[in-house]
C-alpha atoms as a PDB file:
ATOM      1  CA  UNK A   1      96.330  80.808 114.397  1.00  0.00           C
ATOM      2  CA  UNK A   2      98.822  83.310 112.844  1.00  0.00           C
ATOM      3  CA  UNK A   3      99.139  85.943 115.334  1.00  0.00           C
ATOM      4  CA  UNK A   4      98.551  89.983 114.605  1.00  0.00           C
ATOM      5  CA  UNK A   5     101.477  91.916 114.201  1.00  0.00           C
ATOM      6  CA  UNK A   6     102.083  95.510 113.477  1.00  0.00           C
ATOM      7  CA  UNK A   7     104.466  98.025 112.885  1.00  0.00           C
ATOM      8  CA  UNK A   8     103.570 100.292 115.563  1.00  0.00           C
ATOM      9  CA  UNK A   9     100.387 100.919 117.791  1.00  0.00           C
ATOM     10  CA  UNK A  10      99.518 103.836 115.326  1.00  0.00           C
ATOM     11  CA  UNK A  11      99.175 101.278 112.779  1.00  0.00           C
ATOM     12  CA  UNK A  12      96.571  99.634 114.213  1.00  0.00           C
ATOM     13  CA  UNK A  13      93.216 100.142 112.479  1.00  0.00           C
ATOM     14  CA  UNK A  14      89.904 101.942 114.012  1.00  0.00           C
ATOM     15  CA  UNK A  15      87.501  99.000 113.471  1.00  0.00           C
ATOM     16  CA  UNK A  16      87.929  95.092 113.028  1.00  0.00           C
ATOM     17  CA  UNK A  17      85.170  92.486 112.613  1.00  0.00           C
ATOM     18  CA  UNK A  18      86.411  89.643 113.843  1.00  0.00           C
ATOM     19  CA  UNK A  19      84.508  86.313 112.715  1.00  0.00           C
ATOM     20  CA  UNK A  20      84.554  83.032 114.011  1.00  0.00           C
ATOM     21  CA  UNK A  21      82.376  79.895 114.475  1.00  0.00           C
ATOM     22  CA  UNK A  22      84.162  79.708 117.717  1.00  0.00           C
ATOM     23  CA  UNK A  23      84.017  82.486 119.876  1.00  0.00           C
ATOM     24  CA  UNK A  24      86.858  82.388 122.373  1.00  0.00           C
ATOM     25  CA  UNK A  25      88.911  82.539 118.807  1.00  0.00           C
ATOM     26  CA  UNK A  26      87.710  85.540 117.796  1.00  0.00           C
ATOM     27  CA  UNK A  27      88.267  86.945 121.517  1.00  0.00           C
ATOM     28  CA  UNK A  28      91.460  85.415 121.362  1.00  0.00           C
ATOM     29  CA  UNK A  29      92.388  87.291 118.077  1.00  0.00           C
ATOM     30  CA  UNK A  30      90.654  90.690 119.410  1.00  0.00           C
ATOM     31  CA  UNK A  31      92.976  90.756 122.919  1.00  0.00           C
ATOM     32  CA  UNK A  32      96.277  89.907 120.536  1.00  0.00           C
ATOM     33  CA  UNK A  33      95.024  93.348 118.109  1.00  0.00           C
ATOM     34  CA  UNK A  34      93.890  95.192 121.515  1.00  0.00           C
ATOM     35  CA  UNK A  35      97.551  94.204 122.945  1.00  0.00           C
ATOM     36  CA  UNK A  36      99.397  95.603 119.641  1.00  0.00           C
ATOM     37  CA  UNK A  37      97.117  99.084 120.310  1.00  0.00           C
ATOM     38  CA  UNK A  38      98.564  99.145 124.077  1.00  0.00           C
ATOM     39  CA  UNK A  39     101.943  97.951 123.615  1.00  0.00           C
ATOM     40  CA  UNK A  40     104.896 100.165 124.859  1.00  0.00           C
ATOM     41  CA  UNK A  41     107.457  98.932 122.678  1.00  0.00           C
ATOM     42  CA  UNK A  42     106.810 101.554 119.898  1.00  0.00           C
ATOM     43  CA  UNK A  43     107.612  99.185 117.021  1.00  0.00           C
ATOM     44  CA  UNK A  44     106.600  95.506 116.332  1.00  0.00           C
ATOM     45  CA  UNK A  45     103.934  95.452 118.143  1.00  0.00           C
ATOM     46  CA  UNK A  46     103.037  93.684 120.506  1.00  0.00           C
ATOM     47  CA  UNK A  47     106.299  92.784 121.918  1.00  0.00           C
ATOM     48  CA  UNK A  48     104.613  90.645 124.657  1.00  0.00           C
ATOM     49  CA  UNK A  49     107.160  91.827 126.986  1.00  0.00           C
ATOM     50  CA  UNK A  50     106.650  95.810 128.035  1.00  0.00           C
ATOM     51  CA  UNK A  51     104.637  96.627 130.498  1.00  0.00           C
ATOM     52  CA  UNK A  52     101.571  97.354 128.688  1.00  0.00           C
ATOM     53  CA  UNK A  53     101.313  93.739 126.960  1.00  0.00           C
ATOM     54  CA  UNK A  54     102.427  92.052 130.559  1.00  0.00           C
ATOM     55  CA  UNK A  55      98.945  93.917 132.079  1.00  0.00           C
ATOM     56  CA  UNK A  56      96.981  93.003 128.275  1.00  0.00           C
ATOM     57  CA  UNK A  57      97.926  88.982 129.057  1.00  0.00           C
ATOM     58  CA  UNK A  58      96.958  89.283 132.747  1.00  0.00           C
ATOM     59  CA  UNK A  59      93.685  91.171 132.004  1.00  0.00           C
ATOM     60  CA  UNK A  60      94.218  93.960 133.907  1.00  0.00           C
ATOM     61  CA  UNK A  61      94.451  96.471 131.179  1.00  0.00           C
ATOM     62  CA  UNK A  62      93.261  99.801 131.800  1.00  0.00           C
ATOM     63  CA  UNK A  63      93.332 100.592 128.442  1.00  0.00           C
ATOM     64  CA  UNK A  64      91.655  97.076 127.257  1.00  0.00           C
ATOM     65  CA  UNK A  65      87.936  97.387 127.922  1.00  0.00           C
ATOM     66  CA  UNK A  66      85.626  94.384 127.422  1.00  0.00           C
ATOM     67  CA  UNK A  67      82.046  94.803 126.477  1.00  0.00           C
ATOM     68  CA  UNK A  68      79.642  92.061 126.838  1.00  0.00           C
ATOM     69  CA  UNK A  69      75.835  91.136 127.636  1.00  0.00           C
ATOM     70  CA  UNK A  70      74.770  92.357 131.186  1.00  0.00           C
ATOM     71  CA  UNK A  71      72.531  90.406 133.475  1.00  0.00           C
ATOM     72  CA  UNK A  72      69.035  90.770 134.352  1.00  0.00           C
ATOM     73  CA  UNK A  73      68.103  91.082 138.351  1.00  0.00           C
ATOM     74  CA  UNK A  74      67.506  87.204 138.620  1.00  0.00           C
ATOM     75  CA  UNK A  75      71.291  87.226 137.367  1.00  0.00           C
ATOM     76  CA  UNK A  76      70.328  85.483 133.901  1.00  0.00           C
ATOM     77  CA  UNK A  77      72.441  87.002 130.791  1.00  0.00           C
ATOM     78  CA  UNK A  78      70.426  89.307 128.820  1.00  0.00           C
ATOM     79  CA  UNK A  79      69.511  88.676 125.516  1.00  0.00           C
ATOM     80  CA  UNK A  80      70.830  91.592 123.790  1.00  0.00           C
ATOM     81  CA  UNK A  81      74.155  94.178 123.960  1.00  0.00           C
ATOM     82  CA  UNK A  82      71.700  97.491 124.690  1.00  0.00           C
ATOM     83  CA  UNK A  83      71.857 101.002 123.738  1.00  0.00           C
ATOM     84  CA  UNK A  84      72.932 102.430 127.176  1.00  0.00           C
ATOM     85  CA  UNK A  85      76.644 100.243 126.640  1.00  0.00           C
ATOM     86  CA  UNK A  86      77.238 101.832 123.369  1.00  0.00           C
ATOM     87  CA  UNK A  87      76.292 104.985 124.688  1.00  0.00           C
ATOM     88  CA  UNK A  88      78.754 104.372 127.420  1.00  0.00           C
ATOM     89  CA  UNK A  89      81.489 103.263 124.843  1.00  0.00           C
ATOM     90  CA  UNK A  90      80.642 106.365 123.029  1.00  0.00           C
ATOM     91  CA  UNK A  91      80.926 109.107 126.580  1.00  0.00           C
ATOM     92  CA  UNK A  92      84.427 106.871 127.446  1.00  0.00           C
ATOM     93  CA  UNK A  93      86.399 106.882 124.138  1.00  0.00           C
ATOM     94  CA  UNK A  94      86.464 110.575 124.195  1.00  0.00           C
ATOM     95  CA  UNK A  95      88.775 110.230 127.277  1.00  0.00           C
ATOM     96  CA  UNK A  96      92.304 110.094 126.379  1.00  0.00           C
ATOM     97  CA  UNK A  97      93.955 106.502 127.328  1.00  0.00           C
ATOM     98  CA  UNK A  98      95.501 105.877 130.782  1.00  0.00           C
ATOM     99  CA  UNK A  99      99.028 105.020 130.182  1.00  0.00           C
ATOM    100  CA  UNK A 100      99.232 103.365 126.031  1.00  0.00           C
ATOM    101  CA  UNK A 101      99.221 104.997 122.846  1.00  0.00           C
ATOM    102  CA  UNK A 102      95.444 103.595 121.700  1.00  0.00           C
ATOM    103  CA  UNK A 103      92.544 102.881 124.116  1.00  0.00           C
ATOM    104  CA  UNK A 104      91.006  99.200 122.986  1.00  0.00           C
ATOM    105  CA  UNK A 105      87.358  98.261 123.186  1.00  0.00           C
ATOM    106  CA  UNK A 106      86.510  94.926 122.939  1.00  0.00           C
ATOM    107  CA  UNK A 107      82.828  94.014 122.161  1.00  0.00           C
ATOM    108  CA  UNK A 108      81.928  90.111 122.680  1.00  0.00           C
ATOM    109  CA  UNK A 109      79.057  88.751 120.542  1.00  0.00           C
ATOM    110  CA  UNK A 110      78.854  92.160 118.638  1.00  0.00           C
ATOM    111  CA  UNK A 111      76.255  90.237 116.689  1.00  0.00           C
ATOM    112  CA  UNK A 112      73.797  90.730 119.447  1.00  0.00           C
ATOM    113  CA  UNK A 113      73.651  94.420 119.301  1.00  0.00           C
ATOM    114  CA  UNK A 114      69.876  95.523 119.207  1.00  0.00           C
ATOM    115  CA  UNK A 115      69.284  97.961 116.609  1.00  0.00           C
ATOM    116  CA  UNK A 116      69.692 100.815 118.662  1.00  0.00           C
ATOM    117  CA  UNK A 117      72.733  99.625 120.091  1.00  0.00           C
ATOM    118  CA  UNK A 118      74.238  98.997 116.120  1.00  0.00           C
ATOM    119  CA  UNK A 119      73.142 102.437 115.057  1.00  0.00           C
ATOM    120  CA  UNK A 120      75.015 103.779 117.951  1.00  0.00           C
ATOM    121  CA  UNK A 121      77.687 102.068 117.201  1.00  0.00           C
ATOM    122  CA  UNK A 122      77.409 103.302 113.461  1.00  0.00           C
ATOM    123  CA  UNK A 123      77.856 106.592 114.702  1.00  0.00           C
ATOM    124  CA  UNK A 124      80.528 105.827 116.793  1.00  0.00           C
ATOM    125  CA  UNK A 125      82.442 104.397 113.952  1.00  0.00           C
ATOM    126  CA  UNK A 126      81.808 106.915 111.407  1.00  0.00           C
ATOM    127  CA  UNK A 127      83.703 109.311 113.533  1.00  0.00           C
ATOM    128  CA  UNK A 128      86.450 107.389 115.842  1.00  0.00           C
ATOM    129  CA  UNK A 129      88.606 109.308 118.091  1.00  0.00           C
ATOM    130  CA  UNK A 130      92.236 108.766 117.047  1.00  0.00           C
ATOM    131  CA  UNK A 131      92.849 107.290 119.946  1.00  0.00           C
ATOM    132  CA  UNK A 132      90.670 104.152 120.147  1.00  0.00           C
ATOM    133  CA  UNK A 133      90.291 101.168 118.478  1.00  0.00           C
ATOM    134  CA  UNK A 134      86.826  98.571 117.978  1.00  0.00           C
ATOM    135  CA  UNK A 135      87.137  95.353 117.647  1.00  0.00           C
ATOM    136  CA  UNK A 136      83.475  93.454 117.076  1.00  0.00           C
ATOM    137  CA  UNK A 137      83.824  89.781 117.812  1.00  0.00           C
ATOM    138  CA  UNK A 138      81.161  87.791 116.258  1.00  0.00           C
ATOM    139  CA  UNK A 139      79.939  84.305 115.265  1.00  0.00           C
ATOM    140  CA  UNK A 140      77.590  85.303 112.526  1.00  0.00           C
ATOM    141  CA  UNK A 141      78.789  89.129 110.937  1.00  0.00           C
ATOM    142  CA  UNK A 142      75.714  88.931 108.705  1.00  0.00           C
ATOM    143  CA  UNK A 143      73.745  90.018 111.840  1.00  0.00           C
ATOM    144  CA  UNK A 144      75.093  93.276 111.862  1.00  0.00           C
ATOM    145  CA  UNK A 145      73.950  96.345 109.744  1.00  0.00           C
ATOM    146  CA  UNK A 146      75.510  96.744 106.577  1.00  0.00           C
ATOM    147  CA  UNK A 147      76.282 100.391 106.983  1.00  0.00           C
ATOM    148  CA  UNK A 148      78.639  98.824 110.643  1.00  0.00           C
ATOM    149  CA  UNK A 149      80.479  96.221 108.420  1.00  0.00           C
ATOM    150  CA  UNK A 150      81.668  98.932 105.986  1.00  0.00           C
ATOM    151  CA  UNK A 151      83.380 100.466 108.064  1.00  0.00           C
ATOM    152  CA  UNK A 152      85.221  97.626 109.800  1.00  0.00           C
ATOM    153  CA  UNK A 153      87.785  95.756 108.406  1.00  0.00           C
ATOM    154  CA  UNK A 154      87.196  91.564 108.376  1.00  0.00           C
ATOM    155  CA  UNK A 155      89.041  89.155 109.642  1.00  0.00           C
ATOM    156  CA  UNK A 156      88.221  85.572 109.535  1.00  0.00           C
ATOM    157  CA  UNK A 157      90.077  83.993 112.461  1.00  0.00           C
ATOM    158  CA  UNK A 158      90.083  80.315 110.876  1.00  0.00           C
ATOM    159  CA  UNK A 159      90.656  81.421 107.581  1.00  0.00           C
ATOM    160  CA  UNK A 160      87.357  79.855 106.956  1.00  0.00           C
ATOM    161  CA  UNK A 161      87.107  81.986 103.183  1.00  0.00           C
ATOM    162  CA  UNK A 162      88.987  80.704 100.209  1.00  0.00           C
ATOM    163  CA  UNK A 163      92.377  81.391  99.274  1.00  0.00           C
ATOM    164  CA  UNK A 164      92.738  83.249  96.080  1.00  0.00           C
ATOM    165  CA  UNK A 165      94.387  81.390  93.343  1.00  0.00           C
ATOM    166  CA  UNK A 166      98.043  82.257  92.165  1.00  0.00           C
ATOM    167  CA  UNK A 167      96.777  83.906  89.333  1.00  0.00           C
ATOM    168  CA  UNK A 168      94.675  86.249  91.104  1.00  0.00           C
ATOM    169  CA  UNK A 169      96.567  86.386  94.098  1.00  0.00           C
ATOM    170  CA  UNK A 170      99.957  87.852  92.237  1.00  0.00           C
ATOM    171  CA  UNK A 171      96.871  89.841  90.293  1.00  0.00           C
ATOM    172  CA  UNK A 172      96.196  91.442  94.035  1.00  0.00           C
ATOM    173  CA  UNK A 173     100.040  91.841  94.793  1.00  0.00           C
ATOM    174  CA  UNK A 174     100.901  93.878  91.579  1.00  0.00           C
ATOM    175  CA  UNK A 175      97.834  95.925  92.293  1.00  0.00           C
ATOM    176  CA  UNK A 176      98.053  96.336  95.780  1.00  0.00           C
ATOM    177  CA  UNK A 177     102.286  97.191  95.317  1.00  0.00           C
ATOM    178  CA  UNK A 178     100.852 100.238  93.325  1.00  0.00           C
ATOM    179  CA  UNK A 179      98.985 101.206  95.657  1.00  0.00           C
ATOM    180  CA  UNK A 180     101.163 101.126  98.472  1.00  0.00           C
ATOM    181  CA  UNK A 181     103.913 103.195  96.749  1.00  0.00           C
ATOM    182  CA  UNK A 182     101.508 106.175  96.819  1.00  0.00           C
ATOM    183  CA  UNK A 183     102.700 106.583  93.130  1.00  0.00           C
ATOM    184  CA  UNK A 184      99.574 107.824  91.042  1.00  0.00           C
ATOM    185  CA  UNK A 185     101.382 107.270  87.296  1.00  0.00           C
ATOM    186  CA  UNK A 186     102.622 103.716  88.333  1.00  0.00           C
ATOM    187  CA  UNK A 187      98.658 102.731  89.512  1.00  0.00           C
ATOM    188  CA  UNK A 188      97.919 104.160  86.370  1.00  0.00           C
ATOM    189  CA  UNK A 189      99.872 102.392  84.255  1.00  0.00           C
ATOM    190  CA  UNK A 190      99.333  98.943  86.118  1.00  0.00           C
ATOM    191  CA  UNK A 191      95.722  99.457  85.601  1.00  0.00           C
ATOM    192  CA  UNK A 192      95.999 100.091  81.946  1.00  0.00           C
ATOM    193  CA  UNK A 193      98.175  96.736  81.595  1.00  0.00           C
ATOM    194  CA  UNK A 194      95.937  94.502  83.901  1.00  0.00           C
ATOM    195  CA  UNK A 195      92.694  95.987  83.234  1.00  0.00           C
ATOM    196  CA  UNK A 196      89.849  93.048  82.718  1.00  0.00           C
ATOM    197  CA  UNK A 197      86.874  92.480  80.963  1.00  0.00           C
ATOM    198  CA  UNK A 198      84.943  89.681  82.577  1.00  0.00           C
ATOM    199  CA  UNK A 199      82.826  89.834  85.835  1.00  0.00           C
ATOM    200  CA  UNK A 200      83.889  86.693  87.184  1.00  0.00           C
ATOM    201  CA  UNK A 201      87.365  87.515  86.310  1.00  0.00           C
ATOM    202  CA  UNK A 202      87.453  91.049  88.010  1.00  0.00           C
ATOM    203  CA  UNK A 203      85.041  89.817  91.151  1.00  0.00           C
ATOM    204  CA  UNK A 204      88.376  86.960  91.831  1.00  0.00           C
ATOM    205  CA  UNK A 205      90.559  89.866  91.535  1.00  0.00           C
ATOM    206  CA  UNK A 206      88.685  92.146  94.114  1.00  0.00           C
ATOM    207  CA  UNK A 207      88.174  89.551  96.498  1.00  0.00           C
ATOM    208  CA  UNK A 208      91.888  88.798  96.310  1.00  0.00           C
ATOM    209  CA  UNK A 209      92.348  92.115  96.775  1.00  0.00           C
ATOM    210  CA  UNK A 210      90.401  92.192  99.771  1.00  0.00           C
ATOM    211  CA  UNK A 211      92.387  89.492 101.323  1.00  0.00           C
ATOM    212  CA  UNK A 212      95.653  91.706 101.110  1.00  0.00           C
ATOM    213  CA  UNK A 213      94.353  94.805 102.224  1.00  0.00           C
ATOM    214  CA  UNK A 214      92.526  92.892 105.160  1.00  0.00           C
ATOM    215  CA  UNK A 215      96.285  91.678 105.932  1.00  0.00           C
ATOM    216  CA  UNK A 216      97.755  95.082 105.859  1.00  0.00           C
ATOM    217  CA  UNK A 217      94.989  96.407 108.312  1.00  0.00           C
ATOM    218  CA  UNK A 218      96.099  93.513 110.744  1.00  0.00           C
ATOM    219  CA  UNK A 219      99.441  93.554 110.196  1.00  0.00           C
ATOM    220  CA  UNK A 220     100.326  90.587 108.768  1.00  0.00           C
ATOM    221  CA  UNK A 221     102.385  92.441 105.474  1.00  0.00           C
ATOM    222  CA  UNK A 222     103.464  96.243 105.344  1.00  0.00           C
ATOM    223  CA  UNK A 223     101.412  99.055 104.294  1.00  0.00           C
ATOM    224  CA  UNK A 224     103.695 100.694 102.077  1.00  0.00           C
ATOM    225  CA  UNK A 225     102.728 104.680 102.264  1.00  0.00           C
ATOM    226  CA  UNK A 226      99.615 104.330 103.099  1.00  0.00           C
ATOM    227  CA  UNK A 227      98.229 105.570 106.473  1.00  0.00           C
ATOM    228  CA  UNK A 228      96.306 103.322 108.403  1.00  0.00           C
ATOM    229  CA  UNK A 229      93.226 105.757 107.728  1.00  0.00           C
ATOM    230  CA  UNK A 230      94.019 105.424 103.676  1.00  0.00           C
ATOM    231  CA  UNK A 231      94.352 101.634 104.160  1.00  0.00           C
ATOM    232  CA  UNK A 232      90.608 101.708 105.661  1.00  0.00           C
ATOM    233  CA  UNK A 233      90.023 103.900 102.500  1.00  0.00           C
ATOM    234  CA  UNK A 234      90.880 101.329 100.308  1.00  0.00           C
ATOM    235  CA  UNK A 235      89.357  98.473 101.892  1.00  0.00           C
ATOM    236  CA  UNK A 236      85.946 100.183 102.051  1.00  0.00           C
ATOM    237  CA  UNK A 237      86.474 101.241  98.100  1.00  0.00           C
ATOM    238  CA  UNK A 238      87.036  97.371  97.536  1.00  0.00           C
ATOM    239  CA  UNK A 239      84.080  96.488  99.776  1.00  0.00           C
ATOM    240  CA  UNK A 240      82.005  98.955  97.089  1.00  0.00           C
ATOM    241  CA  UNK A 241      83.328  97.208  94.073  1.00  0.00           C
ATOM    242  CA  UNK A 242      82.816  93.733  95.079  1.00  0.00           C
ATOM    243  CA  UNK A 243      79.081  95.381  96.266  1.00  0.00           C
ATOM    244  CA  UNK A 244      78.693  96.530  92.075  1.00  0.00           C
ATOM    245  CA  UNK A 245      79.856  93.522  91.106  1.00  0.00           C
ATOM    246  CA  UNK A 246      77.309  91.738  92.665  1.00  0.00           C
ATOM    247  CA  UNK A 247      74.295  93.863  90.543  1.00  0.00           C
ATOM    248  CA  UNK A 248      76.512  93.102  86.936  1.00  0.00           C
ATOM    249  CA  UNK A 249      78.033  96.870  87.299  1.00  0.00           C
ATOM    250  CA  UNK A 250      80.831  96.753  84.161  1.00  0.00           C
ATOM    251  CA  UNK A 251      84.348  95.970  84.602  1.00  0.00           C
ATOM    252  CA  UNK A 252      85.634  98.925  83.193  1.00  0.00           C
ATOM    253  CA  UNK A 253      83.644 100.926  85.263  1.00  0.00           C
ATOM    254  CA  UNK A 254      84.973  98.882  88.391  1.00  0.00           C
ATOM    255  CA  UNK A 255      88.700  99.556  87.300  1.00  0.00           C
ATOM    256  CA  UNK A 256      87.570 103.219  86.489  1.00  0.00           C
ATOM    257  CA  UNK A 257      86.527 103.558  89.990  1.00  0.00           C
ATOM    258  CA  UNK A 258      90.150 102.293  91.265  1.00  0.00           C
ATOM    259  CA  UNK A 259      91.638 104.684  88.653  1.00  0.00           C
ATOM    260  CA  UNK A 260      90.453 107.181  90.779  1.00  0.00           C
ATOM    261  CA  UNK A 261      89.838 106.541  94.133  1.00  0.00           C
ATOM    262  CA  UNK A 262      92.592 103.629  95.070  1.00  0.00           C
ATOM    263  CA  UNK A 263      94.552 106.305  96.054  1.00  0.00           C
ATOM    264  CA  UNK A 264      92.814 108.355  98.862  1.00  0.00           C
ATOM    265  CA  UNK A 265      92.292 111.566  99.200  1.00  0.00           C
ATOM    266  CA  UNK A 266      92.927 112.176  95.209  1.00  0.00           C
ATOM    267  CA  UNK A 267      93.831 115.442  93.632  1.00  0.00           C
ATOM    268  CA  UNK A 268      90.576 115.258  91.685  1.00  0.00           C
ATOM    269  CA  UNK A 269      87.423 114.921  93.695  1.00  0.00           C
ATOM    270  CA  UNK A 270      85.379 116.103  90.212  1.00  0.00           C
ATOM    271  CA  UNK A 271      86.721 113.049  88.968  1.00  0.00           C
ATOM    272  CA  UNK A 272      86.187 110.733  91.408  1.00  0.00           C
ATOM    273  CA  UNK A 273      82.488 111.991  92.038  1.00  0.00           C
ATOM    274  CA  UNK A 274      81.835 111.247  88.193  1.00  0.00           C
ATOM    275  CA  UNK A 275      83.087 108.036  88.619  1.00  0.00           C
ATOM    276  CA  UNK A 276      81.231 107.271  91.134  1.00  0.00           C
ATOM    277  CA  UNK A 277      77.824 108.943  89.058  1.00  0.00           C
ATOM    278  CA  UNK A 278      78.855 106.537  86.087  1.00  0.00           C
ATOM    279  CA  UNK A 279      78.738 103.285  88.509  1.00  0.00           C
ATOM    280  CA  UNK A 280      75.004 104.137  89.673  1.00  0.00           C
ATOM    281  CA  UNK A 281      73.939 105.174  86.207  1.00  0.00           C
ATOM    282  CA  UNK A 282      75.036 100.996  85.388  1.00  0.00           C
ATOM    283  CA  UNK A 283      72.849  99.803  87.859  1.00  0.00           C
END
């Protein structure tokens, strides 16, 4: 298992689903994340050898905070993750960290969030301190609400989704290198080269593109000028097209959409909210 690297703590998303069949490797790839938001070392993180990432391996953390079922008075594991932990999450994440740049929270078998607990989470998520960073470990992600995968970033721990081939892979790259040089003309003009016509065609693309902005929100390549805040952007922007695609919206109107909004926070909110209007008017 490839492990997470990134270029500082800072760098480090808000929110990560991570999804696995096996759950002590999705906990496994939630500690390494939780250890890059803690580490010391300022750069390359985690180092694995500061202070902060000696106390992530040894579990003793203060930073590091592990959320899972409760038991009941006959000391049986509850069923359910309840309201009252999120709520809890929710009164301790507006405390600043200990002693590490990020405060981690690390939520075993997210999946089993009642629906209280996930729409306490949802607001949680919608509006993260700066300072802390989710990471949902779950066997079955389809268990959670829509509206709390949005706005987490996937990752599969045993690469269990298909590869992209070349074609759409380097497809992703050229797009995603546009993106990441914060350069409005040169998405422009990549866009107006590589623009395509066919569902199937443009759904390959997006889900390729997923893949690579999924990797820069782990760390696993560089994020160019993007924040990690307008790397979250994009993903969720992705996450919509792919969503369009799947009710026949247009091509066009998908790349229209990334004309407009691949680069957050654009100069022209008119033109992005038309865009937007246009997509719903094809559905």
């Amino acid at each position: 298992m490839e492990p997470s690297r990134f270029s500082s703590p800072a760098a480090v998303g808000h929110a990560y689903i991570l999804s696995s069949p096996s759950r002590e490797d999705a906990l496994r790839k939630a500690r390494e994340i939780a250890s890059a938001a803690v580490c010391l070392n300022g750069h390359d993180v985690p180092c694995g050898v500061c202070r902060g990432c000696r106390k992530a391996a040894d579990g003793i953390h203060p930073d590091i905070i592990t959320v899972r079922r409760q038991t009941d008075k006959s000391g049986n594991l509850r069923r359910e993750l309840t309201v009252n932990q999120i709520r809890e999450i929710s009164v301790d994440a507006q405390v600043l960290p200990n002693e590490s740049p990020r405060k981690a929270y690390i939520i075993e078998e997210a999946e089993l969030m009642n629906l209280s607990a996930q729409n306490a989470a949802l607001k949680l998520l919608e509006e993260p301190p700066a300072t802390v960073v989710f990471l949902l470990c779950a066997q079955n992600p389809a268990l959670l609400l829509e509206t709390v995968r949005s706005r987490c970033a996937l990752i599969t721990v045993n690469g269990e989704e298909d590869a992209p081939d070349d074609e759409n892979r380097k497809l992703a790259e050229g797009f995603l290198a546009a993106v990441r040089s914060g350069n409005r003309e040169k998405l422009y003009r990549w866009i107006a080269k590589n623009e395509l016509s066919k569902l199937d065609a443009t759904a390959a693309f997006i889900e390729a593109a997923l893949q690579g902005t999924a990797d820069m929100l782990c760390g696993r390549t560089p994020p160019g000028a993007l924040s990690p805040e307008q790397t979250m952007h994009l993903y969720r922007l992705l996450q919509q097209c792919s969503d369009h695609l799947k009710v026949n919206v247009n091509a066009k109107h998908i790349f229209s959409l990334l004309t407009v909004s691949a680069l957050p926070f654009s100069d022209s909110a008119a033109e992005a909210g038309a865009a937007h209007q246009n997509i719903g008017e094809t559905t």
